[in-house]
C-alpha atoms as a PDB file:
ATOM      1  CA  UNK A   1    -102.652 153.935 -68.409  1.00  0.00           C
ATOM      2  CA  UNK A   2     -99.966 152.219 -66.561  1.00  0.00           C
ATOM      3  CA  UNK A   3     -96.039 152.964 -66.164  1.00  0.00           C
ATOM      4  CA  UNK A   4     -94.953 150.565 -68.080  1.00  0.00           C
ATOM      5  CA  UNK A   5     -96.940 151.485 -70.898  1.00  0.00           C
ATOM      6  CA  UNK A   6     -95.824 154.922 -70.970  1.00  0.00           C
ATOM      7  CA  UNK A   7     -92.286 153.506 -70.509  1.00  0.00           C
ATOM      8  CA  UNK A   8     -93.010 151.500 -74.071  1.00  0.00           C
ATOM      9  CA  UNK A   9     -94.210 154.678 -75.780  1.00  0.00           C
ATOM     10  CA  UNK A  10     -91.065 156.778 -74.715  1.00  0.00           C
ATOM     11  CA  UNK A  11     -88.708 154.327 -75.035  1.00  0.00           C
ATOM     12  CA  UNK A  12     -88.020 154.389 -78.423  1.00  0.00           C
ATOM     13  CA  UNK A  13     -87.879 158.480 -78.293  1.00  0.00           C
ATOM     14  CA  UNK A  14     -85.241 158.320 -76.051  1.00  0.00           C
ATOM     15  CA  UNK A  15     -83.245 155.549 -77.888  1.00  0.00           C
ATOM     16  CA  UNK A  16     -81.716 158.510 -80.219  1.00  0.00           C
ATOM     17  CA  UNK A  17     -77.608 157.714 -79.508  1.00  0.00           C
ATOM     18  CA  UNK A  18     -77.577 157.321 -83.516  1.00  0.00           C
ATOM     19  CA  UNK A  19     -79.365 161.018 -83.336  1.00  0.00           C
ATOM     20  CA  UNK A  20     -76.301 161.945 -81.038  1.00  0.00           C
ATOM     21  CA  UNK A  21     -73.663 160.626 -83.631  1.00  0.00           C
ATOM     22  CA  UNK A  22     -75.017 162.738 -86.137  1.00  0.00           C
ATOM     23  CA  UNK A  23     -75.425 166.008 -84.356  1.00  0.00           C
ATOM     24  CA  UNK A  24     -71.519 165.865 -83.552  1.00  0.00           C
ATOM     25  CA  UNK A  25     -71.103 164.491 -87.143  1.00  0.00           C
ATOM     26  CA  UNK A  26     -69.371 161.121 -85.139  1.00  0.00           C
ATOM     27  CA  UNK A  27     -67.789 158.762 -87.218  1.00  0.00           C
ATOM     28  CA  UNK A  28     -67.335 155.217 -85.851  1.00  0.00           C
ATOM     29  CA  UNK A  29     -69.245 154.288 -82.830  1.00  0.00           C
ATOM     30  CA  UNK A  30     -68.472 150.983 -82.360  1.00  0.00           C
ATOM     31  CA  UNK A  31     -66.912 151.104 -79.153  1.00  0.00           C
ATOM     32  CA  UNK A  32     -68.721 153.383 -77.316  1.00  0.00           C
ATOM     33  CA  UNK A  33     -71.395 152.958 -75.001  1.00  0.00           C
ATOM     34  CA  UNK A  34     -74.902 151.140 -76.481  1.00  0.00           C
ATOM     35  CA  UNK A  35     -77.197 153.125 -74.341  1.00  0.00           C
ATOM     36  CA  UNK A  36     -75.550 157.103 -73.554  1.00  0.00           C
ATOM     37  CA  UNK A  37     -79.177 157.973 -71.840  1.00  0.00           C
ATOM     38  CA  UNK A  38     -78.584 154.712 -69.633  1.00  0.00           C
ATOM     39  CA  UNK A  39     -75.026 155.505 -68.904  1.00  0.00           C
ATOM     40  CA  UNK A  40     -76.274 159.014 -67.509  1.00  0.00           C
ATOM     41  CA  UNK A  41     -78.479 157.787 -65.318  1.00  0.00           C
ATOM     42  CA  UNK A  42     -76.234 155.197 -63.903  1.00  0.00           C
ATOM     43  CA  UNK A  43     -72.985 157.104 -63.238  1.00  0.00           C
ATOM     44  CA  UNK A  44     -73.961 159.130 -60.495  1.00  0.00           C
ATOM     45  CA  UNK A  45     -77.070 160.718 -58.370  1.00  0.00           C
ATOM     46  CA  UNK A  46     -75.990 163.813 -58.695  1.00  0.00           C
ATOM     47  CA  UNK A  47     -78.937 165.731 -60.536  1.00  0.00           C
ATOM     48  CA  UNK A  48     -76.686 168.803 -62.060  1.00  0.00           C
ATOM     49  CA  UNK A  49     -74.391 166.062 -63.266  1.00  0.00           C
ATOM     50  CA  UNK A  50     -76.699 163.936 -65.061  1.00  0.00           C
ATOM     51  CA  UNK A  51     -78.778 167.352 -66.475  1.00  0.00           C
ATOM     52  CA  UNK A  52     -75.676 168.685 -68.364  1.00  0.00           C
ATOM     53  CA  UNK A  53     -75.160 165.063 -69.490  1.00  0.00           C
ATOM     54  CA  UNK A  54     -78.189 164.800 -71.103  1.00  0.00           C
ATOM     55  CA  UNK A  55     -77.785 168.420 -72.064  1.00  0.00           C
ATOM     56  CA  UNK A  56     -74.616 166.713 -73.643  1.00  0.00           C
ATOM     57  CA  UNK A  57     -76.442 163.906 -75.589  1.00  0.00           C
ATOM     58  CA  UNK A  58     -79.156 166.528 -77.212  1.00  0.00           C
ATOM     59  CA  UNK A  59     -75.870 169.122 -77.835  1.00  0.00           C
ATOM     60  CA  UNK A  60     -77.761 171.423 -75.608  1.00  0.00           C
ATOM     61  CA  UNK A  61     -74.576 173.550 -74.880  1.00  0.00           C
ATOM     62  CA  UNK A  62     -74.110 177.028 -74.450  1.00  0.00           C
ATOM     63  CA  UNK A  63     -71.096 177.782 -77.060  1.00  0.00           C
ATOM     64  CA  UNK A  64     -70.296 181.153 -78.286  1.00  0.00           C
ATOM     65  CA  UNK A  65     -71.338 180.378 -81.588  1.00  0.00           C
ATOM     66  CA  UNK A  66     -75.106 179.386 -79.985  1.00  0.00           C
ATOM     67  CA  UNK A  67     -74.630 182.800 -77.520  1.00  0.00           C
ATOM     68  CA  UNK A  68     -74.072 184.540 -80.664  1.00  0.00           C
ATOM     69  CA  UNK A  69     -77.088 183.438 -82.738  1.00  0.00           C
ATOM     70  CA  UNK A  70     -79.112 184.242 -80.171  1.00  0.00           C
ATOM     71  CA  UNK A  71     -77.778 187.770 -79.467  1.00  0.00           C
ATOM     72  CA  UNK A  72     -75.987 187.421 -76.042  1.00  0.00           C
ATOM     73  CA  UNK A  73     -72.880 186.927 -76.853  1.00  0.00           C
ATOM     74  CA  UNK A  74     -71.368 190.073 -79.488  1.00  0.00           C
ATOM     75  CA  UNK A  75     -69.165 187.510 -81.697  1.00  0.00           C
ATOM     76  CA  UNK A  76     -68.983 183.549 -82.089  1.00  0.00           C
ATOM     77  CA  UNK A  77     -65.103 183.142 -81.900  1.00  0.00           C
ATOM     78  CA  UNK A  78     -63.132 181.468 -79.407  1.00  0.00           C
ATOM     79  CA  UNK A  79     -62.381 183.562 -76.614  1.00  0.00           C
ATOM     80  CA  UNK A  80     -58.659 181.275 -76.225  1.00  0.00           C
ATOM     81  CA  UNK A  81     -58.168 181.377 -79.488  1.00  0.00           C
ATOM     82  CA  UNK A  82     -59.363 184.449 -80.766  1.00  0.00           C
ATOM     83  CA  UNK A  83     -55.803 186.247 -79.861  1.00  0.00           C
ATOM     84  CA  UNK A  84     -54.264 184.021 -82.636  1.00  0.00           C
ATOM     85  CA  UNK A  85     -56.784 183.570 -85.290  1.00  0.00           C
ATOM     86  CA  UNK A  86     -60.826 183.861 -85.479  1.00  0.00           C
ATOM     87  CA  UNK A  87     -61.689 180.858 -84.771  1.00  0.00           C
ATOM     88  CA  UNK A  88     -65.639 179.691 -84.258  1.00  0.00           C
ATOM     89  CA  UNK A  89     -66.715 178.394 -81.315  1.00  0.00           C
ATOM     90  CA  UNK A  90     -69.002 175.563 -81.518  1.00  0.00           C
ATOM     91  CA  UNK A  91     -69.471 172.484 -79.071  1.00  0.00           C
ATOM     92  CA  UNK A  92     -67.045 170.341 -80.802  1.00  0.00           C
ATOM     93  CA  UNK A  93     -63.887 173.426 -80.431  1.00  0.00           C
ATOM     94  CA  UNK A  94     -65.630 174.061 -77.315  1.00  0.00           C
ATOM     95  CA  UNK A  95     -64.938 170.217 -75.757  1.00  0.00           C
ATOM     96  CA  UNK A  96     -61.965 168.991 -77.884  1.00  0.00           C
ATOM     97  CA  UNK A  97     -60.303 171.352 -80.709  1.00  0.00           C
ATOM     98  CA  UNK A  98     -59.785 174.291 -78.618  1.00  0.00           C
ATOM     99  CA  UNK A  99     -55.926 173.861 -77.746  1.00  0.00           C
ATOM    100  CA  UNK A 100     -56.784 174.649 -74.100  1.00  0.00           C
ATOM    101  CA  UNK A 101     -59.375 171.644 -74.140  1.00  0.00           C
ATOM    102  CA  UNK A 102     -57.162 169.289 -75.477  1.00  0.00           C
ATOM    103  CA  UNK A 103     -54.596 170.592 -72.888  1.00  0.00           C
ATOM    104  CA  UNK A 104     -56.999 169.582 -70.114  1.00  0.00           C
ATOM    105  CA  UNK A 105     -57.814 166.198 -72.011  1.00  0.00           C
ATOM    106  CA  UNK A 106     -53.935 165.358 -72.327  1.00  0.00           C
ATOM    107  CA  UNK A 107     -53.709 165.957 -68.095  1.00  0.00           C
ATOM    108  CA  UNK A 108     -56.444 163.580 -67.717  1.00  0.00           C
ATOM    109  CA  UNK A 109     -55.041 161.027 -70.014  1.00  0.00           C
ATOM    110  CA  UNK A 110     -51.867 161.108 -68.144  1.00  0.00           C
ATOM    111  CA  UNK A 111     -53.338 161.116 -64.767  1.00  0.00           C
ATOM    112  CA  UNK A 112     -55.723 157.531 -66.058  1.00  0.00           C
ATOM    113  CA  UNK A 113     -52.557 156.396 -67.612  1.00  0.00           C
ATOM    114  CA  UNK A 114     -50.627 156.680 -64.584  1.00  0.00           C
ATOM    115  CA  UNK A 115     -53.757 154.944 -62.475  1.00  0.00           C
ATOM    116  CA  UNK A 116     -53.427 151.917 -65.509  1.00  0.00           C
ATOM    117  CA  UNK A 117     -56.569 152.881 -66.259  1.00  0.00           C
ATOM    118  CA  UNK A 118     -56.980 151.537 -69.963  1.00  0.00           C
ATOM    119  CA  UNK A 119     -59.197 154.723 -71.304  1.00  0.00           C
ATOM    120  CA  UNK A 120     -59.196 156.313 -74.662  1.00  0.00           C
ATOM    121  CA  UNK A 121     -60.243 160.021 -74.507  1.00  0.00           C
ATOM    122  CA  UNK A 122     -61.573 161.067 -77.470  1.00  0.00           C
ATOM    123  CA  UNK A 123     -64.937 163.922 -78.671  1.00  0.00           C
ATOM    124  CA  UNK A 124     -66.765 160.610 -78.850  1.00  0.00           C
ATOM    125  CA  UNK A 125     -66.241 158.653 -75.806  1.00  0.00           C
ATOM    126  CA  UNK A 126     -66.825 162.487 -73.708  1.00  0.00           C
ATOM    127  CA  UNK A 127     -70.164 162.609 -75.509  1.00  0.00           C
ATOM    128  CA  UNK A 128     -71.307 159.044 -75.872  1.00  0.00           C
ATOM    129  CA  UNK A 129     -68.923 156.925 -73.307  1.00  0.00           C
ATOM    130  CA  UNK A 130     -67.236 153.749 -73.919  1.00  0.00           C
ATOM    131  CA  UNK A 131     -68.732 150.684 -73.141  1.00  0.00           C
ATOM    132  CA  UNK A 132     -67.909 148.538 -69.945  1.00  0.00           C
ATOM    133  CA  UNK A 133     -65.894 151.805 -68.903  1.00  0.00           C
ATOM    134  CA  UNK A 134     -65.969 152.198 -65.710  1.00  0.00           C
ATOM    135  CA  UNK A 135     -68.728 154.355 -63.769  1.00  0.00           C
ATOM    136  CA  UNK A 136     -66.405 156.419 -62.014  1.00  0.00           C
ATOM    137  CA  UNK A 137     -63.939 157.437 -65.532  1.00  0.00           C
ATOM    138  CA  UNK A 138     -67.164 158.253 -67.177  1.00  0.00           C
ATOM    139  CA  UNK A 139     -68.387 160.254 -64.337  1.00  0.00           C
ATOM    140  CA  UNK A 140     -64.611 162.154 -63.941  1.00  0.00           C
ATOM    141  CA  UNK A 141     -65.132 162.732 -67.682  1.00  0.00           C
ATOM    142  CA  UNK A 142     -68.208 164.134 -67.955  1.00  0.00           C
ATOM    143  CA  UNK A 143     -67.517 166.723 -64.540  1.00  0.00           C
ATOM    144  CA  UNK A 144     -64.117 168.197 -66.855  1.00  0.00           C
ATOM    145  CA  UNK A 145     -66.791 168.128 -69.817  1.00  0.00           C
ATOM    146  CA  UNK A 146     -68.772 170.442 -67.344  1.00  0.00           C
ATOM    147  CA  UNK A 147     -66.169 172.516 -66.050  1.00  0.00           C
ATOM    148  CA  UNK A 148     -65.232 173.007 -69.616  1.00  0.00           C
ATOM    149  CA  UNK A 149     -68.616 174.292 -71.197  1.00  0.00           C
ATOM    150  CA  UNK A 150     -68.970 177.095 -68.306  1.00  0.00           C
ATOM    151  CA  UNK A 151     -69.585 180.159 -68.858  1.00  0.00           C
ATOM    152  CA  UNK A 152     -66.226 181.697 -67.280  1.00  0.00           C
ATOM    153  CA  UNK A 153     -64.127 178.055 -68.071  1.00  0.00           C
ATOM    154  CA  UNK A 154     -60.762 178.308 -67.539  1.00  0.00           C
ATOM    155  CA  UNK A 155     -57.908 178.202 -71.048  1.00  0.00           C
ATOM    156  CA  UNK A 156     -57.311 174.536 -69.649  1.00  0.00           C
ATOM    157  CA  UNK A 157     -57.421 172.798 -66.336  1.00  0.00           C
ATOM    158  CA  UNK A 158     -54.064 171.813 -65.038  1.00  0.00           C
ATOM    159  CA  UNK A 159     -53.165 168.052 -63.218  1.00  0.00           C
ATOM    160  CA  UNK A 160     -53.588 169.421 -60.093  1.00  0.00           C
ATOM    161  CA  UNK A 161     -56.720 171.241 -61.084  1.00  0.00           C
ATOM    162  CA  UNK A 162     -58.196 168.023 -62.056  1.00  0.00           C
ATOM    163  CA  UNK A 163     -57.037 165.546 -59.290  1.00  0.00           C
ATOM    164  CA  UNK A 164     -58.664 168.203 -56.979  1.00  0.00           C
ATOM    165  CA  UNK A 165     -61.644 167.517 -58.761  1.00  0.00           C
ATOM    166  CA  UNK A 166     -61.606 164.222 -58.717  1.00  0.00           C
ATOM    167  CA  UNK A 167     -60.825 164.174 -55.311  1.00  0.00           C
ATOM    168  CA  UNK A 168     -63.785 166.167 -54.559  1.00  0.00           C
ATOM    169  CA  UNK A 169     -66.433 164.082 -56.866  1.00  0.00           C
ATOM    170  CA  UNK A 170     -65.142 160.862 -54.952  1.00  0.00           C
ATOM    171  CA  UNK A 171     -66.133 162.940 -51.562  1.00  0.00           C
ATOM    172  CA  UNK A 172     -69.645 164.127 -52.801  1.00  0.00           C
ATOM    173  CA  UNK A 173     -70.526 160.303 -53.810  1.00  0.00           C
ATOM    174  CA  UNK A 174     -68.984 159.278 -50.852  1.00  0.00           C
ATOM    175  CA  UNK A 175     -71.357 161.076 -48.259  1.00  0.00           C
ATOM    176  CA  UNK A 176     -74.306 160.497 -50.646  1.00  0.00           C
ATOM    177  CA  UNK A 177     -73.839 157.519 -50.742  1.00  0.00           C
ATOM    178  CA  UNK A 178     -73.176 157.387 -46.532  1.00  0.00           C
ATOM    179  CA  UNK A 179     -76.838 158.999 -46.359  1.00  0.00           C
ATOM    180  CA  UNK A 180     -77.759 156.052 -48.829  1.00  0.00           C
ATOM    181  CA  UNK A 181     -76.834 153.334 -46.782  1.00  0.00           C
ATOM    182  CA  UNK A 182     -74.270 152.166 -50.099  1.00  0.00           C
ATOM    183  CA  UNK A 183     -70.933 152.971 -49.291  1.00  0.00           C
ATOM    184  CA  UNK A 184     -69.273 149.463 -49.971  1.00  0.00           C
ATOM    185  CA  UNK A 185     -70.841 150.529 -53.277  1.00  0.00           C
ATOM    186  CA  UNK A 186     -68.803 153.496 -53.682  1.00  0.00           C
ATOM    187  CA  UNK A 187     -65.816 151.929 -52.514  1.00  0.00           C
ATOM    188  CA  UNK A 188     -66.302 149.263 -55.234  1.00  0.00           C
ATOM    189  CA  UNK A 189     -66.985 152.093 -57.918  1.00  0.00           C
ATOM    190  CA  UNK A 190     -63.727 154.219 -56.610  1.00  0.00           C
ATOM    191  CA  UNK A 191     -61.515 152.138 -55.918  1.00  0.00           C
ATOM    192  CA  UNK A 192     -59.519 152.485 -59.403  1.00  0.00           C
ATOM    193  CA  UNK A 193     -58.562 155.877 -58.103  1.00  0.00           C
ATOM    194  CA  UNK A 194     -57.158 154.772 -54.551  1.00  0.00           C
ATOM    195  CA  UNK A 195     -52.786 156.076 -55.984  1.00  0.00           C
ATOM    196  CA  UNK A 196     -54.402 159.034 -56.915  1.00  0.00           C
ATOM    197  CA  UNK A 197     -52.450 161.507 -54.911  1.00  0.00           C
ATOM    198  CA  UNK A 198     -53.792 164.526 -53.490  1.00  0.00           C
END
């Protein structure tokens, strides 16, 4: 048994981005990326990154509504929105309906928009991607994504909260990619968000 054979056998397992659609009950895909699972795997080397990724992909996310049927959590409502009305709290509020999620998503938006970075943010392109995006957007994406699905997440992340973060993602791939002998690489893959301002 050989590597690539085992590669042909799996392949088609992990080939599931239609499986993705329908889990977060996606409409139109047409513009997002062919191959999520690829996309993962190419953004970054960061292992945590890539794990809630694919986490992402197989809607493997911790949500109060998934605490809840599993007895951890004591109710499956929105902690944000709860004070105003009951609402569940499943991955889709969790990422884009709550109103502090879309808060976050509007800063980033902004912050892209003012970098003429030509990026659509939308449930899909956080889950799937977009294709020919660049590396880095989908990367910055996926980290709010993160920071948005933790445990203790914050109502919404301001401007400043995310250019700090960006700031520091473009520092982590930096040294790694020092250590890696690839930093024209990562100058090449950054280099959309040189007028970022600290």
């Amino acid at each position: 048994v050989t590597v690539s054979h085992i590669r042909k056998c799996l392949l088609p397992l992990l080939e599931d981005g239609v499986k993705t659609q329908e889990k977060y009950k996606l409409e139109d895909i047409s513009d997002c990326s062919s191959d999520p699972f690829l996309l993962a795997r190419k953004m970054t080397i960061s292992t945590a990154i890539r794990a809630f990724k694919f986490r992402l992909l197989h809607k493997d996310i911790f949500s109060k509504s998934r605490l809840h049927k599993i007895i951890i959590a004591d109710n499956n409502f929105c902690d944000h929105c709860s004070q105003f009305t009951e609402v569940i709290e499943d991955v889709n509020h969790l990422l884009w309906e709550c109103p502090g999620s879309r808060e976050t998503w509007n800063n980033l938006q902004q912050i892209l928009s003012n970098l003429n970075i030509d990026y659509q943010i939308s449930l899909k392109s956080i889950i799937l991607g977009i294709q020919n995006a660049p590396t880095s957007v989908e990367l910055v994406v996926t980290v709010i994504a993160r920071l948005l699905a933790r445990k203790c997440r914050p109502k919404s992340l301001s401007r400043n909260a995310i250019v700090s973060e960006i700031i520091n993602i473009m520092k982590v791939e930096q040294y790694i990619a020092k250590r890696k002998d690839k930093l024209e690489f990562s100058r090449q893959k950054w280099e959309i968000f040189e007028g970022l301002e600290s």
